[in-house]
N, C-alpha and C. Protein backbone atom coordinates (compact mmCIF):
# COMPACT_ATOMS: atom_id res chain seq x y z
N UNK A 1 10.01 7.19 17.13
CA UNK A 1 8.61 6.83 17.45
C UNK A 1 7.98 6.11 16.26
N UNK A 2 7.58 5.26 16.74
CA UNK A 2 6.60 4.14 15.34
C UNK A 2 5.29 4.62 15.94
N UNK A 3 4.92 4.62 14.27
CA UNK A 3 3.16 4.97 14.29
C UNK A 3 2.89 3.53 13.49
N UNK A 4 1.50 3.24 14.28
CA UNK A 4 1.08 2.26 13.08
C UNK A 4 -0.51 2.89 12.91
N UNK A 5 -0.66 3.85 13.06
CA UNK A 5 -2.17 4.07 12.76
C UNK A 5 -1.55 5.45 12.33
N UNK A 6 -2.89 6.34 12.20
CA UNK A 6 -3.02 7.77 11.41
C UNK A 6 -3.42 8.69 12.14
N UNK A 7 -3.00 8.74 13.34
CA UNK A 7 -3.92 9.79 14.25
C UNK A 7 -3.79 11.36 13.49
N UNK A 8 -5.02 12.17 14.29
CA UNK A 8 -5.38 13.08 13.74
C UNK A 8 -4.37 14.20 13.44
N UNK A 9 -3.58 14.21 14.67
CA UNK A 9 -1.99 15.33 14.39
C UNK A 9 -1.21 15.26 13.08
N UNK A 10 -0.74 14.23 12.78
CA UNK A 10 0.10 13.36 12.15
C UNK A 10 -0.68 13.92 10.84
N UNK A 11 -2.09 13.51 10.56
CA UNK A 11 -3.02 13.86 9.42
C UNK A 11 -2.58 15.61 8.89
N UNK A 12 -2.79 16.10 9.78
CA UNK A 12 -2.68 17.45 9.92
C UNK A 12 -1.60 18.31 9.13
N UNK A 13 -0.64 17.53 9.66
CA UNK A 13 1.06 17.96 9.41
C UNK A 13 1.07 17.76 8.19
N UNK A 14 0.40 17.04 7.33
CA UNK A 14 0.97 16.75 5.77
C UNK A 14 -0.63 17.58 4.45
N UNK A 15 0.05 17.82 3.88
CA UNK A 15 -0.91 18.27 2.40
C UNK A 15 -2.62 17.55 2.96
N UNK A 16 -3.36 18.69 2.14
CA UNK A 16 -4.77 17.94 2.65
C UNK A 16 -5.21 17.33 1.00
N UNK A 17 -4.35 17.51 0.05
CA UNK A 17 -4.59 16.52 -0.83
C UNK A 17 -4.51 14.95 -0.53
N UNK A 18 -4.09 14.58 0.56
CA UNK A 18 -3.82 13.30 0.52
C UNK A 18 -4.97 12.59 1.18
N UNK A 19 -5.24 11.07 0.89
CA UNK A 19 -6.37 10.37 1.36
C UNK A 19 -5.97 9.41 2.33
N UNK A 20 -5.96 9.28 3.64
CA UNK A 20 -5.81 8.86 4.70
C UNK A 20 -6.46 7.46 5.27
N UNK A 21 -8.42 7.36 4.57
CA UNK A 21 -8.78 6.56 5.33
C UNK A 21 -9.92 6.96 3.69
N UNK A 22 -11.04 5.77 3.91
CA UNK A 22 -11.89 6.05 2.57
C UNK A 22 -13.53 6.18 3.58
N UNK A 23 -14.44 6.51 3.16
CA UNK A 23 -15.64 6.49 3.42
C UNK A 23 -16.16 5.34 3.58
N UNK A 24 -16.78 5.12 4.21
CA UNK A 24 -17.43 3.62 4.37
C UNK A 24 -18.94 3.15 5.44
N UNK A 25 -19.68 3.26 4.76
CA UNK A 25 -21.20 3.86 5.36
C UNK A 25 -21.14 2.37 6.13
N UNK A 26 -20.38 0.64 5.24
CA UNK A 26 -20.31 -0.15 5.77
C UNK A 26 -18.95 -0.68 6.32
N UNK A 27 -19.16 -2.00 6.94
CA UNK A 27 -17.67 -1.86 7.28
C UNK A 27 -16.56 -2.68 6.18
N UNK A 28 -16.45 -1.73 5.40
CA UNK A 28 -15.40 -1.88 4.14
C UNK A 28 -14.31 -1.55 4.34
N UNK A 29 -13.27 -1.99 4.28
CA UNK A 29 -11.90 -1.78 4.68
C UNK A 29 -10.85 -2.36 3.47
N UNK A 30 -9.57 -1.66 2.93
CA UNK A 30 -8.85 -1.69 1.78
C UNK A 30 -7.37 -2.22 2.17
N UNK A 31 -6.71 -3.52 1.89
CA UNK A 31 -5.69 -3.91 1.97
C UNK A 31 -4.74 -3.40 0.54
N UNK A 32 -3.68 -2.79 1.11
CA UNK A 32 -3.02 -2.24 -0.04
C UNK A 32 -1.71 -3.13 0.39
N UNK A 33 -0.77 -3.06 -0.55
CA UNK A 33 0.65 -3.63 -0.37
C UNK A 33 1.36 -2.65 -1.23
N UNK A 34 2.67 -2.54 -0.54
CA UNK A 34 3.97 -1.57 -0.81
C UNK A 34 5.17 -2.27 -1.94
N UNK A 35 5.44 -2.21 -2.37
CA UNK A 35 7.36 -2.41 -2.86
C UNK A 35 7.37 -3.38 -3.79
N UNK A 36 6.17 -4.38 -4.07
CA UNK A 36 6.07 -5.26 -5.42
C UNK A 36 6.15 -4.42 -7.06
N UNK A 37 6.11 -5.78 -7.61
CA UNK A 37 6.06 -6.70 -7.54
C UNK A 37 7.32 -7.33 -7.69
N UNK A 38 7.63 -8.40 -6.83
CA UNK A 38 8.64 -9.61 -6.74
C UNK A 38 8.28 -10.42 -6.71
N UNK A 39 8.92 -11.73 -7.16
CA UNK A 39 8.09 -13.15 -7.38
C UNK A 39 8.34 -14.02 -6.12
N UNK A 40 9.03 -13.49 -5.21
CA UNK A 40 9.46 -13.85 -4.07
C UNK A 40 8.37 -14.12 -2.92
N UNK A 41 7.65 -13.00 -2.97
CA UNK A 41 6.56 -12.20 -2.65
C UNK A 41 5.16 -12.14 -2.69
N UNK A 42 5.26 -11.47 -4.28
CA UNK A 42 4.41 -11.04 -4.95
C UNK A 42 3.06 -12.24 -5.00
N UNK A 43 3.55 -13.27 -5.74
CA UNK A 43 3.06 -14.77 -5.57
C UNK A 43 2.08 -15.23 -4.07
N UNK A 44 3.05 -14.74 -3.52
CA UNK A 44 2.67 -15.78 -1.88
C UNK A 44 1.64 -14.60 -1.73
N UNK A 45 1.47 -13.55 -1.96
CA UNK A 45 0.08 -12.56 -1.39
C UNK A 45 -0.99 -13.17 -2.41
N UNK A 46 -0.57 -13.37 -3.51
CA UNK A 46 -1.86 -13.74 -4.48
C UNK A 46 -2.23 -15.28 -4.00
N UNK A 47 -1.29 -15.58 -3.44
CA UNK A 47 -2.20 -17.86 -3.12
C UNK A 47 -2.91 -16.99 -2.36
N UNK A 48 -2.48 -16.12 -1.16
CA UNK A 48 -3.45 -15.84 -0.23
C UNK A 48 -4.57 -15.47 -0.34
N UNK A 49 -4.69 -13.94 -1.10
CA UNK A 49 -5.70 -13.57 -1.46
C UNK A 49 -6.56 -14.09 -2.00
N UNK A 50 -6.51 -14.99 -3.06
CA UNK A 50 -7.14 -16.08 -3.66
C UNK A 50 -7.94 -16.47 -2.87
N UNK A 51 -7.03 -17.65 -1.90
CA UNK A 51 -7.35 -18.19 -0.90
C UNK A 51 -9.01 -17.41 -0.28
N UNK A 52 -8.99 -16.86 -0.04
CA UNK A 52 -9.91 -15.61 0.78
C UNK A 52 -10.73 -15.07 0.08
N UNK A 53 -10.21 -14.94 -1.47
CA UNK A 53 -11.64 -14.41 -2.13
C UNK A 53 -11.54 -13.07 -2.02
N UNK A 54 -10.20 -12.64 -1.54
CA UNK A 54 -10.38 -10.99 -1.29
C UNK A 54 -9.66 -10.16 -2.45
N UNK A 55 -9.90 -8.97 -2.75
CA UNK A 55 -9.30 -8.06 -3.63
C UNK A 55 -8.18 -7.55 -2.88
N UNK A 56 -7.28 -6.89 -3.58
CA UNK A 56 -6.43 -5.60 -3.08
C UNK A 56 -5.70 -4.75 -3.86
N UNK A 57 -5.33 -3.62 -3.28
CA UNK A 57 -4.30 -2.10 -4.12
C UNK A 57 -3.32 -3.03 -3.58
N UNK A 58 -2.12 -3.02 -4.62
CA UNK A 58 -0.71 -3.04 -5.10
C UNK A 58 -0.03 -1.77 -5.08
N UNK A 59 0.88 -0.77 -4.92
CA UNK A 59 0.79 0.15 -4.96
C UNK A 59 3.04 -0.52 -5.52
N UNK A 60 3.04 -0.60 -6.85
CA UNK A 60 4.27 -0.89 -7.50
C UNK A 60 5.30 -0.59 -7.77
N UNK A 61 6.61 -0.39 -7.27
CA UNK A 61 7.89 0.32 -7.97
C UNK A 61 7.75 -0.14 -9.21
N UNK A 62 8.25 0.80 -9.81
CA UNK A 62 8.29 0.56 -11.57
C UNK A 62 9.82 -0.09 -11.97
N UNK A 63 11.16 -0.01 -11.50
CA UNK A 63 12.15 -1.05 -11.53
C UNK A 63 11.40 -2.72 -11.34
N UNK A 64 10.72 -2.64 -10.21
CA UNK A 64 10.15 -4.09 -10.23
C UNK A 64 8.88 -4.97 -11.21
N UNK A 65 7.96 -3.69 -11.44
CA UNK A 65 7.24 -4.08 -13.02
C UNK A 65 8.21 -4.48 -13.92
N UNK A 66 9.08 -3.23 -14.25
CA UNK A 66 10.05 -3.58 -15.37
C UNK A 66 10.48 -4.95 -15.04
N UNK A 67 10.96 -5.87 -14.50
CA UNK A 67 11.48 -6.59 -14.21
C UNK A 67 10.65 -7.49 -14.34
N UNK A 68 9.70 -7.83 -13.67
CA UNK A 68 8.42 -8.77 -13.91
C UNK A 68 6.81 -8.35 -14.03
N UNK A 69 7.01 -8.27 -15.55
CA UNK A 69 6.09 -7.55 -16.19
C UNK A 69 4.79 -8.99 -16.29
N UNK A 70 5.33 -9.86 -15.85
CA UNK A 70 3.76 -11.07 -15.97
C UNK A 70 3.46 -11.31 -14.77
N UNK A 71 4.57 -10.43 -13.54
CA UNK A 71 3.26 -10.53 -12.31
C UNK A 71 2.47 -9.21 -12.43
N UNK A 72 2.91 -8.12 -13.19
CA UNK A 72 1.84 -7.12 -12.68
C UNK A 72 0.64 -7.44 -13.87
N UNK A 73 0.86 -7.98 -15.01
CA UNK A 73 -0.36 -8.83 -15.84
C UNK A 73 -0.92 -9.33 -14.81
N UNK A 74 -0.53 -10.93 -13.88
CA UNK A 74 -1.42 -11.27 -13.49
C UNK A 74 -1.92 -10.43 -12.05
N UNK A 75 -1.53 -9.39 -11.78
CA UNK A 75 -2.20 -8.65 -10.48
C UNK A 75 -3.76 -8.08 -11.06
N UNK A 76 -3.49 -7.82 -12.25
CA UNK A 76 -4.79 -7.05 -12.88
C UNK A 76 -5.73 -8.35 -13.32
N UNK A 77 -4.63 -9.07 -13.83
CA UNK A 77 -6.03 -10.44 -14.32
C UNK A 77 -6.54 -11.11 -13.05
N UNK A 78 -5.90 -10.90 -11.59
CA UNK A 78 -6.97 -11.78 -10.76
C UNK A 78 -7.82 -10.47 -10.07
N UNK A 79 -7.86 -9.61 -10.52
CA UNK A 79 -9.00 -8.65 -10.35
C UNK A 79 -8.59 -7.46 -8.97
N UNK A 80 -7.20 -7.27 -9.18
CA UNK A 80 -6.44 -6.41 -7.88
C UNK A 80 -6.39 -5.61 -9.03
N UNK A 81 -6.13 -3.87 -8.02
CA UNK A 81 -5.57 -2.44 -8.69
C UNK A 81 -4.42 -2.30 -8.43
N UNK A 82 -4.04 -1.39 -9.44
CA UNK A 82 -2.48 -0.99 -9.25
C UNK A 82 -2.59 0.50 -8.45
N UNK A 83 -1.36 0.31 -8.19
CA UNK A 83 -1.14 2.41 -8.09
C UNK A 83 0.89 2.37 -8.18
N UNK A 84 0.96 3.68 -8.37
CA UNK A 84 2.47 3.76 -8.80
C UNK A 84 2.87 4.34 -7.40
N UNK A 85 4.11 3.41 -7.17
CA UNK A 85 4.98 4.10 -5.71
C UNK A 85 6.49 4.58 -6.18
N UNK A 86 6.67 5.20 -7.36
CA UNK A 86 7.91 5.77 -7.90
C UNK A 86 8.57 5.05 -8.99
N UNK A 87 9.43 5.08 -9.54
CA UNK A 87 10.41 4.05 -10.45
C UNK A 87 11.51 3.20 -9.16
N UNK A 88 11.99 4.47 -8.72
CA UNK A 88 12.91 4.00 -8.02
C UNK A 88 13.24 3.79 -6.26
N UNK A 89 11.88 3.95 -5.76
CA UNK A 89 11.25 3.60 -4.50
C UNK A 89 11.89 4.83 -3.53
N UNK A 90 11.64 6.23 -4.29
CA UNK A 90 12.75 7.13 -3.98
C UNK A 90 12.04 8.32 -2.33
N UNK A 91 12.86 8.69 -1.81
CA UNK A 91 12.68 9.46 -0.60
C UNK A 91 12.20 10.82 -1.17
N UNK A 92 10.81 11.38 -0.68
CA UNK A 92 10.76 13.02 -1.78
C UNK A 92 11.72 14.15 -0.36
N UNK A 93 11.70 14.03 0.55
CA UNK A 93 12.57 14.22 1.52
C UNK A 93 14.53 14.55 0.56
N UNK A 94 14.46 13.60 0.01
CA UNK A 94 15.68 13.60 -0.15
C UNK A 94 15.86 13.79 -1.91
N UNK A 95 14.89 14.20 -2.67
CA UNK A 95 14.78 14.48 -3.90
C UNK A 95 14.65 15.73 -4.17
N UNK A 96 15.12 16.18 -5.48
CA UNK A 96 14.80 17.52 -5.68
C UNK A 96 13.36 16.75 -6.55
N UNK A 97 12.36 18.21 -6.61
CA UNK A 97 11.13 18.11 -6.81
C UNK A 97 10.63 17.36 -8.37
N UNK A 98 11.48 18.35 -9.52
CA UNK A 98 11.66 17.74 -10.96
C UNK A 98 12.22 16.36 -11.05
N UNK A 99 13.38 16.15 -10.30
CA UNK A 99 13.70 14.41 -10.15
C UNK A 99 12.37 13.39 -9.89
N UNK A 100 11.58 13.94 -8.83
CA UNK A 100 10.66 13.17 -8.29
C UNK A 100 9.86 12.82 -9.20
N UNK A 101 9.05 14.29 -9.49
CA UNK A 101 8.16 13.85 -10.76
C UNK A 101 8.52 13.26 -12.28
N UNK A 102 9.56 12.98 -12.36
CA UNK A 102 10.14 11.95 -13.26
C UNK A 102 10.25 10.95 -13.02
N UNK A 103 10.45 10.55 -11.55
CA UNK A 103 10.72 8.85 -11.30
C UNK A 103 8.55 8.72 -11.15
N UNK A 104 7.91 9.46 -11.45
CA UNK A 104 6.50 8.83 -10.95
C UNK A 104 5.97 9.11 -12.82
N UNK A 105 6.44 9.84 -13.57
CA UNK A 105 6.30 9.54 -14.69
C UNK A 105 6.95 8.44 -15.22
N UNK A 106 7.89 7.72 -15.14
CA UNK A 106 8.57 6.58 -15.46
C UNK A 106 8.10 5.66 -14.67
N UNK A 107 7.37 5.12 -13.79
CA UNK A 107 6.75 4.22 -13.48
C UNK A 107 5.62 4.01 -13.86
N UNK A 108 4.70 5.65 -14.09
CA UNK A 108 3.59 5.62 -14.98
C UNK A 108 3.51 4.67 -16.21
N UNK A 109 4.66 5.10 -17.22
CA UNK A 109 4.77 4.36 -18.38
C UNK A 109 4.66 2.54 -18.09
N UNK A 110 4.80 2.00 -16.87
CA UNK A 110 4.55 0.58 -16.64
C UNK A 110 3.25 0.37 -15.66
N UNK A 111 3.12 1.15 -15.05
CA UNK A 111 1.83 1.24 -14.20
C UNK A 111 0.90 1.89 -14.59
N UNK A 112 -0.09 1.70 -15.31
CA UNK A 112 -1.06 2.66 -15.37
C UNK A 112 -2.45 2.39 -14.66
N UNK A 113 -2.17 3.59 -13.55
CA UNK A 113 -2.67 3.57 -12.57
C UNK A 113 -2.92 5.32 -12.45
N UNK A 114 -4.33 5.66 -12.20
CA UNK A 114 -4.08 6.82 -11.27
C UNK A 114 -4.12 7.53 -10.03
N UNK A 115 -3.48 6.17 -9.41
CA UNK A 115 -3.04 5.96 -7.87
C UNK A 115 -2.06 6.31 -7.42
N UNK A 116 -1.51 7.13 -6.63
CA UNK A 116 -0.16 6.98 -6.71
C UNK A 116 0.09 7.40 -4.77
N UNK A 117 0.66 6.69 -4.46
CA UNK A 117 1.48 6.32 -2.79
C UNK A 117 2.87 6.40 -2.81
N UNK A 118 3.16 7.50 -1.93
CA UNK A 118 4.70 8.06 -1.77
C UNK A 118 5.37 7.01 -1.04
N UNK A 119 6.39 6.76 -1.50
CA UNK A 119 7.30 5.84 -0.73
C UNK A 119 7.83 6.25 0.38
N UNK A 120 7.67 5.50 1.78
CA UNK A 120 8.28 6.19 2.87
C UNK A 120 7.24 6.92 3.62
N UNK A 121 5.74 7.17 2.90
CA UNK A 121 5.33 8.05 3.45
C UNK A 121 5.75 9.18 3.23
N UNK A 122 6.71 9.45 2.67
CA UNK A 122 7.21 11.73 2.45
C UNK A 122 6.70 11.88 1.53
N UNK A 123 6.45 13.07 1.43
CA UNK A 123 5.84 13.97 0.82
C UNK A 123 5.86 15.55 1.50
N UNK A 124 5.43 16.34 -0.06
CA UNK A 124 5.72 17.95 0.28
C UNK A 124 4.42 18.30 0.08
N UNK A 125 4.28 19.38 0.11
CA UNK A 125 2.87 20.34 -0.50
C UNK A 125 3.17 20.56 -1.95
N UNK A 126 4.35 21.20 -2.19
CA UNK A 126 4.70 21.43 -3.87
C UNK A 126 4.17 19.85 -4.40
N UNK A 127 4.63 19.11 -4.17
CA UNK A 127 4.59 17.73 -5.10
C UNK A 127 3.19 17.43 -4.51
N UNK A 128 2.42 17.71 -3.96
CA UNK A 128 1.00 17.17 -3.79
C UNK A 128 0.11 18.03 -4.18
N UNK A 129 0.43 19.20 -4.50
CA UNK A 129 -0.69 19.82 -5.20
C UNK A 129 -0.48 19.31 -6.87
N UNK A 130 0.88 19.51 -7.51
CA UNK A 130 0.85 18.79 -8.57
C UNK A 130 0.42 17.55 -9.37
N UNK A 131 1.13 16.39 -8.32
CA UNK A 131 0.43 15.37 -8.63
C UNK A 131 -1.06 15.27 -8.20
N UNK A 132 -1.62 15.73 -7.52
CA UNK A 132 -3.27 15.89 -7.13
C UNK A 132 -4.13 16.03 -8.50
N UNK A 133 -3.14 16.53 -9.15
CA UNK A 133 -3.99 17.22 -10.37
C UNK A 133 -4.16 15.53 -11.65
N UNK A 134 -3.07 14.57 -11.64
CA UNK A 134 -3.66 13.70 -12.22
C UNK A 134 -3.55 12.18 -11.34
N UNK A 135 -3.53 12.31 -10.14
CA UNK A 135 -3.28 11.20 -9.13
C UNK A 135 -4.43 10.95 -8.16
N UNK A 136 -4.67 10.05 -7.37
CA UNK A 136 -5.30 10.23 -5.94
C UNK A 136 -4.17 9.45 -5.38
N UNK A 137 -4.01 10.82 -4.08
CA UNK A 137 -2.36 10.13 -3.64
C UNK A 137 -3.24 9.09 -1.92
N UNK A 138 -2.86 8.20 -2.00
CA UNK A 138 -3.42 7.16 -1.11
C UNK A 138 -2.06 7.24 0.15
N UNK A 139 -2.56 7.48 1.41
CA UNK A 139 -1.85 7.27 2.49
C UNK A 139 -2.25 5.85 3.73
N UNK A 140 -2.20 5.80 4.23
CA UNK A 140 -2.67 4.62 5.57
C UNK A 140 -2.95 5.21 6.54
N UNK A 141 -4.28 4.08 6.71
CA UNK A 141 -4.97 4.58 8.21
C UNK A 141 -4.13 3.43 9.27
N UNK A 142 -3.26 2.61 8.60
CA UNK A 142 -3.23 1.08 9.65
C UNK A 142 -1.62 0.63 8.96
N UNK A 143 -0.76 0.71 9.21
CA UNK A 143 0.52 0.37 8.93
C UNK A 143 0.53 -0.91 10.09
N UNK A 144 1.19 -2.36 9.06
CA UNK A 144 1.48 -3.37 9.90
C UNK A 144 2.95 -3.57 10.89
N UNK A 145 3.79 -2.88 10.17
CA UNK A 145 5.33 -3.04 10.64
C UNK A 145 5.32 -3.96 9.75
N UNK A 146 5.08 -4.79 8.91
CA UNK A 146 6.04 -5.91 8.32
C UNK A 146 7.21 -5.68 8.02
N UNK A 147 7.67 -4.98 7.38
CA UNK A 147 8.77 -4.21 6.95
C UNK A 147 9.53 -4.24 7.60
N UNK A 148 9.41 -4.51 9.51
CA UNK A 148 10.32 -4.46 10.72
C UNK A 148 11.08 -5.06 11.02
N UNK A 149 12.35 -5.72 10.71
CA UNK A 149 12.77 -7.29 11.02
C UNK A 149 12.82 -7.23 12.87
N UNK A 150 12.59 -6.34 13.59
CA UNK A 150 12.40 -6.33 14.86
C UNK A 150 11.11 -6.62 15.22
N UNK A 151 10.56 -6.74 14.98
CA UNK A 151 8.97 -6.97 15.04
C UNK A 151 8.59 -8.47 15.08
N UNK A 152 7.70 -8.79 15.60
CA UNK A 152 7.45 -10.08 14.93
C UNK A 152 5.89 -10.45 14.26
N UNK A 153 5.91 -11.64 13.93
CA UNK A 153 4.65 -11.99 12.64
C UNK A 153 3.25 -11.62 13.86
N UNK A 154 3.30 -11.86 15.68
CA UNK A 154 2.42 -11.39 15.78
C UNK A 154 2.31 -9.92 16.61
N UNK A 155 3.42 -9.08 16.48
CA UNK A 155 2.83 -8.00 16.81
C UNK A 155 2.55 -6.93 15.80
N UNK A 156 2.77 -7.90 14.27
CA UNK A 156 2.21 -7.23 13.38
C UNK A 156 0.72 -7.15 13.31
N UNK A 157 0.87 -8.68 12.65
CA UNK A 157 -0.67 -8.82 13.27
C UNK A 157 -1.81 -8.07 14.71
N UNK A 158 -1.29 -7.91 15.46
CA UNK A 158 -1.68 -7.07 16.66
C UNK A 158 -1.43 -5.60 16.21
N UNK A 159 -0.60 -5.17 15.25
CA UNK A 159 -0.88 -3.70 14.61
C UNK A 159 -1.87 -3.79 14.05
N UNK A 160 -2.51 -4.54 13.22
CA UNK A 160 -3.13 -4.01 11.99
C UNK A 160 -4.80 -4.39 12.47
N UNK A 161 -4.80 -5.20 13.51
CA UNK A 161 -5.90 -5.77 14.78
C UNK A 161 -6.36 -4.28 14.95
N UNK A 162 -5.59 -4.22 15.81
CA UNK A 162 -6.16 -3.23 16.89
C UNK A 162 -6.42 -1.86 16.32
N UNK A 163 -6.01 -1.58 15.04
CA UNK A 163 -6.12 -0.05 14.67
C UNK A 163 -6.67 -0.26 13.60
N UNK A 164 -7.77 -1.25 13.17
CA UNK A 164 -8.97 -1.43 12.26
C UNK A 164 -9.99 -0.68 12.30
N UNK A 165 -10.80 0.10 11.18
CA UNK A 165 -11.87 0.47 11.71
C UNK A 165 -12.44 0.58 10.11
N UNK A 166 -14.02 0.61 10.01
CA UNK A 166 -14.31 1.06 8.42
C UNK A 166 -13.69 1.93 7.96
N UNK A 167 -13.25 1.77 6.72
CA UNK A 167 -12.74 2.64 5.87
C UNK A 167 -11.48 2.76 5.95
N UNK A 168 -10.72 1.87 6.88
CA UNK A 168 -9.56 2.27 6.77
C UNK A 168 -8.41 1.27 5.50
N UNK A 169 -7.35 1.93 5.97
CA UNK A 169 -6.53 1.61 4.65
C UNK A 169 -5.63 0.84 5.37
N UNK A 170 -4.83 -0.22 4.90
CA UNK A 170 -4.03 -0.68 5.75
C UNK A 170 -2.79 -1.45 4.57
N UNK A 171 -1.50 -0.94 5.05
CA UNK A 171 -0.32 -1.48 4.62
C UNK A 171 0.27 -2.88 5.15
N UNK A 172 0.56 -3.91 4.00
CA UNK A 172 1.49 -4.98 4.29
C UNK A 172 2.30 -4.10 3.37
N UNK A 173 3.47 -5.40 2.86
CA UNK A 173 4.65 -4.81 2.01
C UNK A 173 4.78 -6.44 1.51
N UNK A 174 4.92 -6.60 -0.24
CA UNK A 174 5.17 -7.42 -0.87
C UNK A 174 6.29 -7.44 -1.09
N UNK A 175 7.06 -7.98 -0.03
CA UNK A 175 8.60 -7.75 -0.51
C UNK A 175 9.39 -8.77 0.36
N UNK A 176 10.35 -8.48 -0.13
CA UNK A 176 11.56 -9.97 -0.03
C UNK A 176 11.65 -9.73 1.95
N UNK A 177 11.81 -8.08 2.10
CA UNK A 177 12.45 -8.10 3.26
C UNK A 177 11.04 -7.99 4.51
N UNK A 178 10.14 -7.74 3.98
CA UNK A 178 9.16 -8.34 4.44
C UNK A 178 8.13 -9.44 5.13
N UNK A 179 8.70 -10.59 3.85
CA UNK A 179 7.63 -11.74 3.54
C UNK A 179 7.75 -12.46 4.37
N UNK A 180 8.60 -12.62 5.44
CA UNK A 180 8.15 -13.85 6.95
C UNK A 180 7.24 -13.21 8.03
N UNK A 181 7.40 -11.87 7.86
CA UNK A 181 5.91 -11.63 9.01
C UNK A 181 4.57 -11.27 8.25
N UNK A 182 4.98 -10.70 6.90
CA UNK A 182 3.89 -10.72 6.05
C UNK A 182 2.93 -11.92 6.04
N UNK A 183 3.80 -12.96 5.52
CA UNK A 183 3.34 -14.60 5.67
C UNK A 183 2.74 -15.12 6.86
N UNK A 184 3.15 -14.53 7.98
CA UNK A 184 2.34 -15.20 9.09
C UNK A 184 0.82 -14.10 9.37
N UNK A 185 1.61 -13.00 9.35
CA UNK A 185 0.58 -11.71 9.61
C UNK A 185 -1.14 -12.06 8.78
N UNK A 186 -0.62 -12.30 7.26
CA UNK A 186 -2.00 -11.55 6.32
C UNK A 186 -2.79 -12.83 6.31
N UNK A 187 -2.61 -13.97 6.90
CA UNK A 187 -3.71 -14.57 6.42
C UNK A 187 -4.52 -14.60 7.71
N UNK A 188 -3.91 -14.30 8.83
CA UNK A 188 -4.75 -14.58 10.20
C UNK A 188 -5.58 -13.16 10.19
N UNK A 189 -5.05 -11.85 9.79
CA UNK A 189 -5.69 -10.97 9.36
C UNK A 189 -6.72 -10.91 9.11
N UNK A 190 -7.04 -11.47 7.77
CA UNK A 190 -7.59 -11.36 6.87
C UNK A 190 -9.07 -12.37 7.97
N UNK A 191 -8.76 -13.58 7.95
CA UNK A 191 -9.47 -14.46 9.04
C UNK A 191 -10.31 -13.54 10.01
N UNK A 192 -9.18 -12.76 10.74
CA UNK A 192 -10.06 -11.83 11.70
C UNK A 192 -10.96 -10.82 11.12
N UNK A 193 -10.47 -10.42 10.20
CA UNK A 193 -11.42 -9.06 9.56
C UNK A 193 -13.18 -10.05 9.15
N UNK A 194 -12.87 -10.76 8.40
CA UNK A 194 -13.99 -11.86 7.86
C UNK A 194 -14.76 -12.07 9.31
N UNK A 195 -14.34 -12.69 9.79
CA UNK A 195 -14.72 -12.79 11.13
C UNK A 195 -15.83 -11.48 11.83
N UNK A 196 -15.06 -10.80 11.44
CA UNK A 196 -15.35 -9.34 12.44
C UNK A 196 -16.73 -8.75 11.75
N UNK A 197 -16.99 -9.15 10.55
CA UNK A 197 -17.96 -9.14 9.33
C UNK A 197 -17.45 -7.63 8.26
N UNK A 198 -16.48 -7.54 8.37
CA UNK A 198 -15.61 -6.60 7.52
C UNK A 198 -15.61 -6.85 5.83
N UNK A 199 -15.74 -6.42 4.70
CA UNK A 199 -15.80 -6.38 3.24
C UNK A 199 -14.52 -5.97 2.52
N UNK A 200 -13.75 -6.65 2.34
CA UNK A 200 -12.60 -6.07 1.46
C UNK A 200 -12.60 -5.23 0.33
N UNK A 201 -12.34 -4.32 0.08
CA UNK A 201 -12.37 -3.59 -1.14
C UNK A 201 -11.10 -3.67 -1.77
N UNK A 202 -11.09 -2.86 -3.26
CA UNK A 202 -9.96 -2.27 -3.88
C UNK A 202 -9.89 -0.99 -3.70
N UNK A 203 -9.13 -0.49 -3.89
CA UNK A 203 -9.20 1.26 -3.91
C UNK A 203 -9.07 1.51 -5.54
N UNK A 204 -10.54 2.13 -5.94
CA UNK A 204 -10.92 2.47 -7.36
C UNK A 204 -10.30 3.34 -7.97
């Protein structure tokens, strides 16, 4: 079963440390991106954003900072946030607990951010009460599918449409295996949200 939104069950089932959707008295809504930075990628979201005038959360493997340490410079110099999504883009499902919190301390050391978004979406209660203590762990109200190579550029777009609302949070993915529905998806997006009279935020 694919979810692309956050319904209330789903909310339920996981730690209530986690942040799902943000407050929004207006209609402010937060574009985050997954699995950067790559220059493959990484790049083509920033012409966009540019383009648009809009901000956004990055949420970074730390192998890929390490690697290109002057795109996550310029993510902060065009006025986007970071948050850390592991070193090694790792499953907590499939981690023992001390492993985990080592791959999010080792991405720390390149991300400093105190954001931090589980890869995959998993997560435990043990590891969310811990990291709670120096993190705000960010989840999605609005998952696009980009990530889907079954999918296409517009029924992504038609995900991230239809399950908009203030305050919500919504996932692309800056990434290689991504970037052809990403590319068609985020700028018509973005168009519609503007349109819709929607405010882009960062997540602070």
């Amino acid at each position: 079963m694919n979810l692309y939104s956050a319904p209330f069950w789903l909310r339920a089932l996981y730690p209530k440390e986690l942040v799902w959707r943000l407050p929004a008295s207006n209609k402010e809504i937060y574009l985050t991106f997954d699995d950067g930075p790559v220059p493959e990628a990484t790049l083509l979201v920033l012409e966009i954003l540019k383009r648009y005038q809009v901000k956004a959360t990055f949420f970074c493997v730390g192998e890929n900072a390490e690697k290109y340490p002057d795109i996550l410079k310029l993510l902060l110099k065009e006025g986007h946030a970071v948050g850390n999504h592991t070193f090694h883009h790792v499953k907590a499902w499939k981690t023992d607990y001390h492993s985990y919190l080592s791959e999010v301390e080792q991405c720390s050391r390149l991300v400093k951010s105190n954001l931090f978004r589980p890869p995959h979406g998993q997560i435990n209660r043990k590891l969310a009460r811990t990291l709670s203590k120096d993190y705000k762990l960010i989840m999605w109200s609005v998952l696009t599918g980009d990530y889907d190579k079954s999918l296409s550029g517009d029924q992504c777009l038609n995900n991230a449409v239809k399950n908009t609302r203030p305050g919500s949070i919504i996932v692309f993915h800056d990434s290689i295996k991504a970037r052809e529905r990403m590319e068609y998806a985020l700028p018509l997006y973005i168009e519609y949200c503007l349109g819709q009279g929607y405010t882009f935020r960062k997540i602070e």
